[in-house]
N, C-alpha and C. Protein backbone atom coordinates (compact mmCIF):
# COMPACT_ATOMS: atom_id res chain seq x y z
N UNK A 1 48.39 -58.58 -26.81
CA UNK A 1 48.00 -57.28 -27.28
C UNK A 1 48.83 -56.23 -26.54
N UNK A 2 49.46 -55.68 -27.05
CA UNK A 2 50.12 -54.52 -26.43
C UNK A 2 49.23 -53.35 -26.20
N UNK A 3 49.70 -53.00 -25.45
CA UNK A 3 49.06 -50.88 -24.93
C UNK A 3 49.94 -49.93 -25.91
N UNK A 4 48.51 -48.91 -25.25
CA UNK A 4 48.76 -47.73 -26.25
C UNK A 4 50.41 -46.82 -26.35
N UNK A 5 50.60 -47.03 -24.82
CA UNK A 5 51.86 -46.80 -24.47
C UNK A 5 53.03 -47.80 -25.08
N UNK A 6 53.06 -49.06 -24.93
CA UNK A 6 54.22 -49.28 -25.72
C UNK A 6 54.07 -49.39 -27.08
N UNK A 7 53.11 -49.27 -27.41
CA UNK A 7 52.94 -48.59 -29.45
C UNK A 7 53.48 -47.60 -29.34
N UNK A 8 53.25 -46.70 -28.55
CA UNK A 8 53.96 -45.32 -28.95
C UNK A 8 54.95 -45.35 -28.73
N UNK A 9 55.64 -45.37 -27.84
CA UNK A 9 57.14 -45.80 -27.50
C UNK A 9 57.92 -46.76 -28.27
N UNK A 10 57.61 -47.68 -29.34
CA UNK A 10 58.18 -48.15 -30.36
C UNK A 10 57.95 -47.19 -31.38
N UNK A 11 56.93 -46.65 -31.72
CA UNK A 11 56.81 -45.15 -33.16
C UNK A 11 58.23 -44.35 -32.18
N UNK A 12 58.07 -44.34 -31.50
CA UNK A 12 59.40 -43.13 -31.16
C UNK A 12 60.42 -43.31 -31.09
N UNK A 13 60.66 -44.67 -31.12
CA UNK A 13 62.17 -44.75 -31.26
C UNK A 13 62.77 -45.90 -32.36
N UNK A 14 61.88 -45.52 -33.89
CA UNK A 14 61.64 -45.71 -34.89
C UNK A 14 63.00 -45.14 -36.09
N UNK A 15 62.97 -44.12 -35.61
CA UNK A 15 64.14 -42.87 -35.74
C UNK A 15 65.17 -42.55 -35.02
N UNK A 16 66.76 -43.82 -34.77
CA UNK A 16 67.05 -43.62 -33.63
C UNK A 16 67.63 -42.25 -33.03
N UNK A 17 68.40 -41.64 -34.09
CA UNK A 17 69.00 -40.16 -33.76
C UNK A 17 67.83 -39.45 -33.27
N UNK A 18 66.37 -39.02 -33.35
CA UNK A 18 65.37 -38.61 -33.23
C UNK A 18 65.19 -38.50 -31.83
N UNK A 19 65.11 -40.25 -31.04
CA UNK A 19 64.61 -40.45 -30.00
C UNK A 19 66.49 -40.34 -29.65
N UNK A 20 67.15 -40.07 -29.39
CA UNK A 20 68.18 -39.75 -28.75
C UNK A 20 68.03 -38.55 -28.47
N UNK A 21 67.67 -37.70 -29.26
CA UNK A 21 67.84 -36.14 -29.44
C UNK A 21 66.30 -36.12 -28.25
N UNK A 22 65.55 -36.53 -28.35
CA UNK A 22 64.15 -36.43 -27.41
C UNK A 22 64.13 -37.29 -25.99
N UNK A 23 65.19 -38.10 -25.50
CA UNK A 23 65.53 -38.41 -24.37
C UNK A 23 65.24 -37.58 -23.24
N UNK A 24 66.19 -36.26 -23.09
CA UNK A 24 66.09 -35.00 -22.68
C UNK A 24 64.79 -34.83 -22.07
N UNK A 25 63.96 -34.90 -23.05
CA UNK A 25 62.35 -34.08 -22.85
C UNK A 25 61.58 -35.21 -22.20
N UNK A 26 61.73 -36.28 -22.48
CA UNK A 26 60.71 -37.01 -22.15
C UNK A 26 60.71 -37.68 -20.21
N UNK A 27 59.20 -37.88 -19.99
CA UNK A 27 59.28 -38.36 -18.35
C UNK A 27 59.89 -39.23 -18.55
N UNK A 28 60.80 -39.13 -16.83
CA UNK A 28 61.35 -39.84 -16.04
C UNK A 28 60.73 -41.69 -16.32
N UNK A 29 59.34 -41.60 -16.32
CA UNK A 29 58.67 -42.44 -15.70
C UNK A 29 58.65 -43.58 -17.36
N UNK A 30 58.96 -42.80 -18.18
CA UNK A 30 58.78 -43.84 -19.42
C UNK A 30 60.16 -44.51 -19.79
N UNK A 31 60.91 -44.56 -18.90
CA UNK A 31 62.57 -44.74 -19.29
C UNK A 31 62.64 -46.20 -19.24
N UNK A 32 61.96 -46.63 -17.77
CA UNK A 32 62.22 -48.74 -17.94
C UNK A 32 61.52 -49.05 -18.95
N UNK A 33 60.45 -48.20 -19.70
CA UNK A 33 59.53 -49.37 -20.96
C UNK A 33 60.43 -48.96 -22.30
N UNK A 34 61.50 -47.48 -22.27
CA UNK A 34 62.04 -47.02 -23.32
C UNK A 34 63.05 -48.50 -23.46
N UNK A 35 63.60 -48.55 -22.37
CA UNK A 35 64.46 -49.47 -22.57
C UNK A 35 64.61 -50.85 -23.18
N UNK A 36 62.97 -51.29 -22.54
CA UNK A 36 62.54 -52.60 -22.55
C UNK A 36 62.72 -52.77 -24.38
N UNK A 37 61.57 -51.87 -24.83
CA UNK A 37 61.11 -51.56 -25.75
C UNK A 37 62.84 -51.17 -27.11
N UNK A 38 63.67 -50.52 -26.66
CA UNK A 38 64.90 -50.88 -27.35
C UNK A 38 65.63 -51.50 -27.42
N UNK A 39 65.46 -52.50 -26.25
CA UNK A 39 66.30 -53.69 -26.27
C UNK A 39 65.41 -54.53 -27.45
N UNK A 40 64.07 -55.13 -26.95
CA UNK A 40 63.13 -55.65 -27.62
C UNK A 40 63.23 -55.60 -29.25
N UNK A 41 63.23 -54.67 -29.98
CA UNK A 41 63.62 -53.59 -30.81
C UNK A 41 65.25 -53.83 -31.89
N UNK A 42 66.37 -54.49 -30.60
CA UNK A 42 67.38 -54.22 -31.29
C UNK A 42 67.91 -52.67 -31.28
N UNK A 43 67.79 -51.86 -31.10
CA UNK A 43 68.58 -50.15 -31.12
C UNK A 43 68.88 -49.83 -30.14
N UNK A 44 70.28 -50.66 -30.67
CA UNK A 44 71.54 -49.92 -29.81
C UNK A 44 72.15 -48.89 -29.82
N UNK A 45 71.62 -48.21 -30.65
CA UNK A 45 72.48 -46.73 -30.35
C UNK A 45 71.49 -45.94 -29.20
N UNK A 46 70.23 -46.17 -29.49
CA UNK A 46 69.02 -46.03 -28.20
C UNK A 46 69.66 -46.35 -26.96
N UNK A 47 70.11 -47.53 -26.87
CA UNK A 47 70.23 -48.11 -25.97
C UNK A 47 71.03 -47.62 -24.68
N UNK A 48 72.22 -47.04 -25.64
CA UNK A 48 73.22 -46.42 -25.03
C UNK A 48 73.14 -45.44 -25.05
N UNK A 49 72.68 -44.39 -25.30
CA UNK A 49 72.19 -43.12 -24.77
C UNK A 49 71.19 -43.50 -23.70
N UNK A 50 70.59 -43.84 -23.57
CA UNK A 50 69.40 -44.35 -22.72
C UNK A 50 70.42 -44.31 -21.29
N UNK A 51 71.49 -45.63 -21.04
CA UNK A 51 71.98 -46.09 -20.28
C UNK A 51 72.84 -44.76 -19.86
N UNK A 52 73.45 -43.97 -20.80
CA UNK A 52 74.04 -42.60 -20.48
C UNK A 52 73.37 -41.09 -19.93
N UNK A 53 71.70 -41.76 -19.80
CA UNK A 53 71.14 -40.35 -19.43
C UNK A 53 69.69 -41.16 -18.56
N UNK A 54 70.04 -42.16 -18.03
CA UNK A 54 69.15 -42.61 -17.43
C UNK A 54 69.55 -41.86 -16.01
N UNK A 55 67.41 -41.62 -15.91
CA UNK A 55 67.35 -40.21 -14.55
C UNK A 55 67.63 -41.32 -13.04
N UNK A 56 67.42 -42.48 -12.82
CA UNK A 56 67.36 -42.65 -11.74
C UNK A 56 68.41 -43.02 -11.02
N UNK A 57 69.08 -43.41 -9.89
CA UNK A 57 70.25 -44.29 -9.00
C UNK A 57 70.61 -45.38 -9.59
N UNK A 58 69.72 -45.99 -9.91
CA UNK A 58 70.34 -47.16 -9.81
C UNK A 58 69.40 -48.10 -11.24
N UNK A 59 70.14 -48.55 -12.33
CA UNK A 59 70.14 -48.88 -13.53
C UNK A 59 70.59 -50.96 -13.55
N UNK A 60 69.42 -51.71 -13.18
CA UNK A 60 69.23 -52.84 -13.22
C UNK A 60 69.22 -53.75 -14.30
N UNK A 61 70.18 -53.89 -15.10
CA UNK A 61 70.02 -54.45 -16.30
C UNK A 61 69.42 -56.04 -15.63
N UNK A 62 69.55 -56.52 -14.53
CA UNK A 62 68.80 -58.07 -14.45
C UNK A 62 67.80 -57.66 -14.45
N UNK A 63 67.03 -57.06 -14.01
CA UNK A 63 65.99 -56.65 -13.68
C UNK A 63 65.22 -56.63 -15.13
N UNK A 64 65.56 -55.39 -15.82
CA UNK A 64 64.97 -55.34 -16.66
C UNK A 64 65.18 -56.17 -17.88
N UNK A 65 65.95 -56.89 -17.90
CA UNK A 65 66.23 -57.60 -18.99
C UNK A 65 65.53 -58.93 -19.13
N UNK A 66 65.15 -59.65 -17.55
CA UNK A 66 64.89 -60.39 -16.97
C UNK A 66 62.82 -60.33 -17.75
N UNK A 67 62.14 -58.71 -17.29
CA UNK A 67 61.33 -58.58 -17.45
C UNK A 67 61.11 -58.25 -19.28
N UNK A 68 61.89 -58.09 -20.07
CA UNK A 68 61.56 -58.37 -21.29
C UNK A 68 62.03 -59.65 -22.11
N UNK A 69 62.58 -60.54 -21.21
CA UNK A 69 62.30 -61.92 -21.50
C UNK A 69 61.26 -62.44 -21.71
N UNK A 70 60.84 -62.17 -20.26
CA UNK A 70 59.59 -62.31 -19.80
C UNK A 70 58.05 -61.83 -21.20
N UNK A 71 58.56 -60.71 -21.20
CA UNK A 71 57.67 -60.15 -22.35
C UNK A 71 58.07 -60.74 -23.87
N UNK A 72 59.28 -61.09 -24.09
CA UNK A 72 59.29 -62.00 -25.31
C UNK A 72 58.43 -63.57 -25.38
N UNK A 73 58.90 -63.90 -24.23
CA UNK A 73 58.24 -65.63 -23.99
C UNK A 73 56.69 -65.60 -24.20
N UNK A 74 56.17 -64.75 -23.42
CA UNK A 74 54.62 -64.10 -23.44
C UNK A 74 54.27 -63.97 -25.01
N UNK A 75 55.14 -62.96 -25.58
CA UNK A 75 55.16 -63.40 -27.31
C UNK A 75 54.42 -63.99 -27.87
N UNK A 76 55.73 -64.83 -27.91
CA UNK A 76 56.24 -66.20 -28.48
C UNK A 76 54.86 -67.45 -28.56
N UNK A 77 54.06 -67.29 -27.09
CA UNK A 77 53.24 -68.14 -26.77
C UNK A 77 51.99 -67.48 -27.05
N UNK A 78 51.37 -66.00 -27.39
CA UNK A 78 50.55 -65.96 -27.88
C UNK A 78 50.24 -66.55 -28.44
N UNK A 79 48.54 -66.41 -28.94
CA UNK A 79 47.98 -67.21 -29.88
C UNK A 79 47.02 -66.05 -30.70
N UNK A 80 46.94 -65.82 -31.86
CA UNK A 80 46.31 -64.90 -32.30
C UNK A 80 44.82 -65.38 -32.19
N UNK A 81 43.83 -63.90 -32.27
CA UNK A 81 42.81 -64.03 -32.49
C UNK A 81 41.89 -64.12 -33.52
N UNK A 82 40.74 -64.43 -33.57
CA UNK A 82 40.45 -64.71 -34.62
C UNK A 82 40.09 -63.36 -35.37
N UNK A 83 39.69 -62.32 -34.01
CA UNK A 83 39.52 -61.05 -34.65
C UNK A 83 40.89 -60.34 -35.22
N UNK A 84 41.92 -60.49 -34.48
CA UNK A 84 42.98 -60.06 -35.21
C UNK A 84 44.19 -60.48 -36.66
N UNK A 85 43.24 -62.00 -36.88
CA UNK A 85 43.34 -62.31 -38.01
C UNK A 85 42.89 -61.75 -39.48
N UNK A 86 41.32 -61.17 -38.79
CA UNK A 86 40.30 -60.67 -40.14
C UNK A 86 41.21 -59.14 -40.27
């Protein structure tokens, strides 16, 4: 089950020129799940703006790439529910 936060953060970068143009505005603090979430996603043009206006030092692609593996495998191995079947 995902959070409310990375639902929204996939609606936003739905539109990639959109969420390029809204990079700018948005916290600091949502940039490793923006990423996760566009890699995840496929949008590469996201991607690379992202990587071109990312606020912090130091930009870990093992790191994070590592951790949306991680979040694919998790996936993958879900098992749906029965409530989210009905």
């Amino acid at each position: 089950m995902h959070t409310l936060v990375f639902l929204s953060t996939r609606q936003v970068l739905q539109c990639q020129p959109a969420a390029c143009q809204a990079l700018p505005l948005l916290p600091r603090e949502l940039f490793p799940l923006l990423f996760k979430v566009a890699f995840m996603d496929k949008k590469t043009v996201v991607l690379r703006e992202l990587v071109h206006t990312w606020p912090f030092p130091l930009l870990s692609f093992q790191q994070l790439l590592q951790e949306c593996a991680h979040c694919s495998r998790a996936l993958l191995q879900e098992r749906p529910s029965t409530e989210s079947m009905q």
